[in-house]
Protein backbone atom coordinates (compact mmCIF):
# COMPACT_ATOMS: atom_id res chain seq x y z
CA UNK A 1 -23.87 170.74 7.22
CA UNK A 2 -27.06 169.77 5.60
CA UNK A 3 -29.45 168.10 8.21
CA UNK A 4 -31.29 165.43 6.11
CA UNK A 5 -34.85 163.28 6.86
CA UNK A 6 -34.54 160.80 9.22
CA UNK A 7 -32.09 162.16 11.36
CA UNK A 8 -32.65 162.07 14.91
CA UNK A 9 -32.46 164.82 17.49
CA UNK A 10 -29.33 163.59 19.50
CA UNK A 11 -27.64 163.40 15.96
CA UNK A 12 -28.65 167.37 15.05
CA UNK A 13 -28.04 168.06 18.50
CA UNK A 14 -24.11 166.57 17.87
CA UNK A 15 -23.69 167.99 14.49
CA UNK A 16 -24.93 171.41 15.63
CA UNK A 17 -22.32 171.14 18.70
CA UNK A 18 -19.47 169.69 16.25
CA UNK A 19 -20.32 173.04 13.98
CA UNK A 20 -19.91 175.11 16.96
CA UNK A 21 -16.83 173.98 18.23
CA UNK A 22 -15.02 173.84 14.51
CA UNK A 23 -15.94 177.64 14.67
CA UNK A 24 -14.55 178.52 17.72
CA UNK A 25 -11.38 176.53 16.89
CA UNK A 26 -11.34 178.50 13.61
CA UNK A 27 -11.74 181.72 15.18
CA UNK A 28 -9.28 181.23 17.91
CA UNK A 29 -6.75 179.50 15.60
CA UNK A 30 -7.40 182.67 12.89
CA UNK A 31 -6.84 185.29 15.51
CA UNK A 32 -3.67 183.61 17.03
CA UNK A 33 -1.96 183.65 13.09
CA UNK A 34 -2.90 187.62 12.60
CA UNK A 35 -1.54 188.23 16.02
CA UNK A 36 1.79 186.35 15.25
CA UNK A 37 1.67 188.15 11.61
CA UNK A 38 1.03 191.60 13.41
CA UNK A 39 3.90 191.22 15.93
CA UNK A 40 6.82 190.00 13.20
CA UNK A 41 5.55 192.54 10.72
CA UNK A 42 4.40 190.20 8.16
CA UNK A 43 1.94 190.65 5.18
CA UNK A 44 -0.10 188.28 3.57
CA UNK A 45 2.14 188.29 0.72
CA UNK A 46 5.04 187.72 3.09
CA UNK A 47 3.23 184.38 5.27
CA UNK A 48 2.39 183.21 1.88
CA UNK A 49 6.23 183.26 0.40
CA UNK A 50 7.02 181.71 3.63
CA UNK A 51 4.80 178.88 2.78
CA UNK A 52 5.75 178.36 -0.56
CA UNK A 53 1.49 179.20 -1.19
CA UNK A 54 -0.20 182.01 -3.25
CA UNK A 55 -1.89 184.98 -1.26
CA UNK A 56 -4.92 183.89 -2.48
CA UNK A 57 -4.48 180.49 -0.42
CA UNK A 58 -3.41 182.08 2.78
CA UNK A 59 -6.85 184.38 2.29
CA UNK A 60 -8.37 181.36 2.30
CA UNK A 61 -6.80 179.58 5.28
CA UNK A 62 -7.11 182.53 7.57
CA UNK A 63 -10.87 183.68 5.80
CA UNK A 64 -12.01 180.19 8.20
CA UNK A 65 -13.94 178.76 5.75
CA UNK A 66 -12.16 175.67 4.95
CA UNK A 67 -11.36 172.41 7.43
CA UNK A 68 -7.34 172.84 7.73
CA UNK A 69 -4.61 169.99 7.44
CA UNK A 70 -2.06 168.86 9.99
CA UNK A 71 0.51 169.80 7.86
CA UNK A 72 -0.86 173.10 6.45
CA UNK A 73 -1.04 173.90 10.48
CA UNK A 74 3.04 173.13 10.17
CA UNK A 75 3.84 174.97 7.09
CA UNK A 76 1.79 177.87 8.96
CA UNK A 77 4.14 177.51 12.35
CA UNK A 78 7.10 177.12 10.21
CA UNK A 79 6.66 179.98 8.32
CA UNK A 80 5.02 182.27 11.72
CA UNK A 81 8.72 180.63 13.49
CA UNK A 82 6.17 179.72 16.25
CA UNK A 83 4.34 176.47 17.41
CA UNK A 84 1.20 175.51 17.88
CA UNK A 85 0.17 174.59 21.44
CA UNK A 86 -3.23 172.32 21.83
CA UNK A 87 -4.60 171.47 25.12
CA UNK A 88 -7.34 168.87 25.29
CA UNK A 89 -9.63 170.58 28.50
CA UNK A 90 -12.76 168.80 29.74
CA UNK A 91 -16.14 170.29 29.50
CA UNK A 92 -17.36 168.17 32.88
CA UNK A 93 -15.98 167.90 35.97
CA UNK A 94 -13.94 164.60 37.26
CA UNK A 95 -17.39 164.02 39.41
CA UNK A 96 -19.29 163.97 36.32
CA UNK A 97 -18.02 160.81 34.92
CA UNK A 98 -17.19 158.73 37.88
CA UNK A 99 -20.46 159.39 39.82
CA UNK A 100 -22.39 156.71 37.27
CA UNK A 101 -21.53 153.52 39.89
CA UNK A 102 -21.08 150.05 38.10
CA UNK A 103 -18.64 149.05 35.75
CA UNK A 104 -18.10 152.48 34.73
CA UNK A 105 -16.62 153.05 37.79
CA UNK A 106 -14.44 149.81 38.24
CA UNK A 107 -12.42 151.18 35.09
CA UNK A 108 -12.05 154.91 36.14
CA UNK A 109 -10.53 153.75 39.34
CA UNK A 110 -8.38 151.64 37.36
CA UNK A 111 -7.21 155.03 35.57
CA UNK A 112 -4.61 156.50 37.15
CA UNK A 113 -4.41 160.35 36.34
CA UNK A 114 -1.18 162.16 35.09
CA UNK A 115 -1.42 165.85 36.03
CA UNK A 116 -1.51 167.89 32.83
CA UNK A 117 1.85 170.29 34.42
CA UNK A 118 3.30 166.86 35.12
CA UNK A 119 2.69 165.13 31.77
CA UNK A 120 3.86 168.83 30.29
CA UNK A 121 7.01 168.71 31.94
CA UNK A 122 7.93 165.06 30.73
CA UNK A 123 6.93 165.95 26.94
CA UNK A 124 9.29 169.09 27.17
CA UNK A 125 11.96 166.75 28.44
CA UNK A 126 11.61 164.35 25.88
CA UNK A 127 12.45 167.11 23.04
């Protein structure tokens, strides 16, 4: 991303932090395909039959260099037999956001928390 004049420093500060997360989730979502490829024996050629795609678009999916649909995430499960599995983690603690007083507050104790193994175990039984 091209920073332009005029920008401020928070807003290159949250670009540079967006471009830093979309390549970790790039790299970790690139290394999770190969390993599912590696361990069913598949080719290029073969994950790109599967999809119903050339080779030369699954080189490009799993090269990183391109922002990846929802669904081109399903035709890649599909195809891998697998499933994606996202988890949402926080980068603060709990203490971070509560410990700001005032209204802030009043609405996180108004929250009420659903353990993540909890809220796991309800959206399995829901399949």
């Amino acid at each position: 991303m091209g920073f332009g004049l005029g920008v401020s420093p928070d807003q290159r500060a949250a670009e540079t932090r967006i471009d830093e997360e979309m390549l970790a989730l790039v790299t970790q979502l690139t290394n999770e395909i190969n390993w599912h490829m590696r361990e069913r024996g598949l080719t290029r050629a073969d994950l790109a039959a599967r999809m119903g795609v050339s080779p030369g678009r699954v080189s490009q999916i799993l090269g990183g260099g391109e922002n990846l649909t929802l669904r081109t995430l399903a035709a890649l499960a599909s195809a891998l037999d697998a499933r994606f599995d996202f988890e949402l983690s926080s980068l603060k603690t709990p203490d971070e956001y509560t410990s700001r007083g005032g209204a802030d507050s009043a609405s996180t104790a108004n929250h009420h928390s659903f353990p993540r193994t909890q809220h796991q175990k309800s959206a399995s039984h829901r399949r």
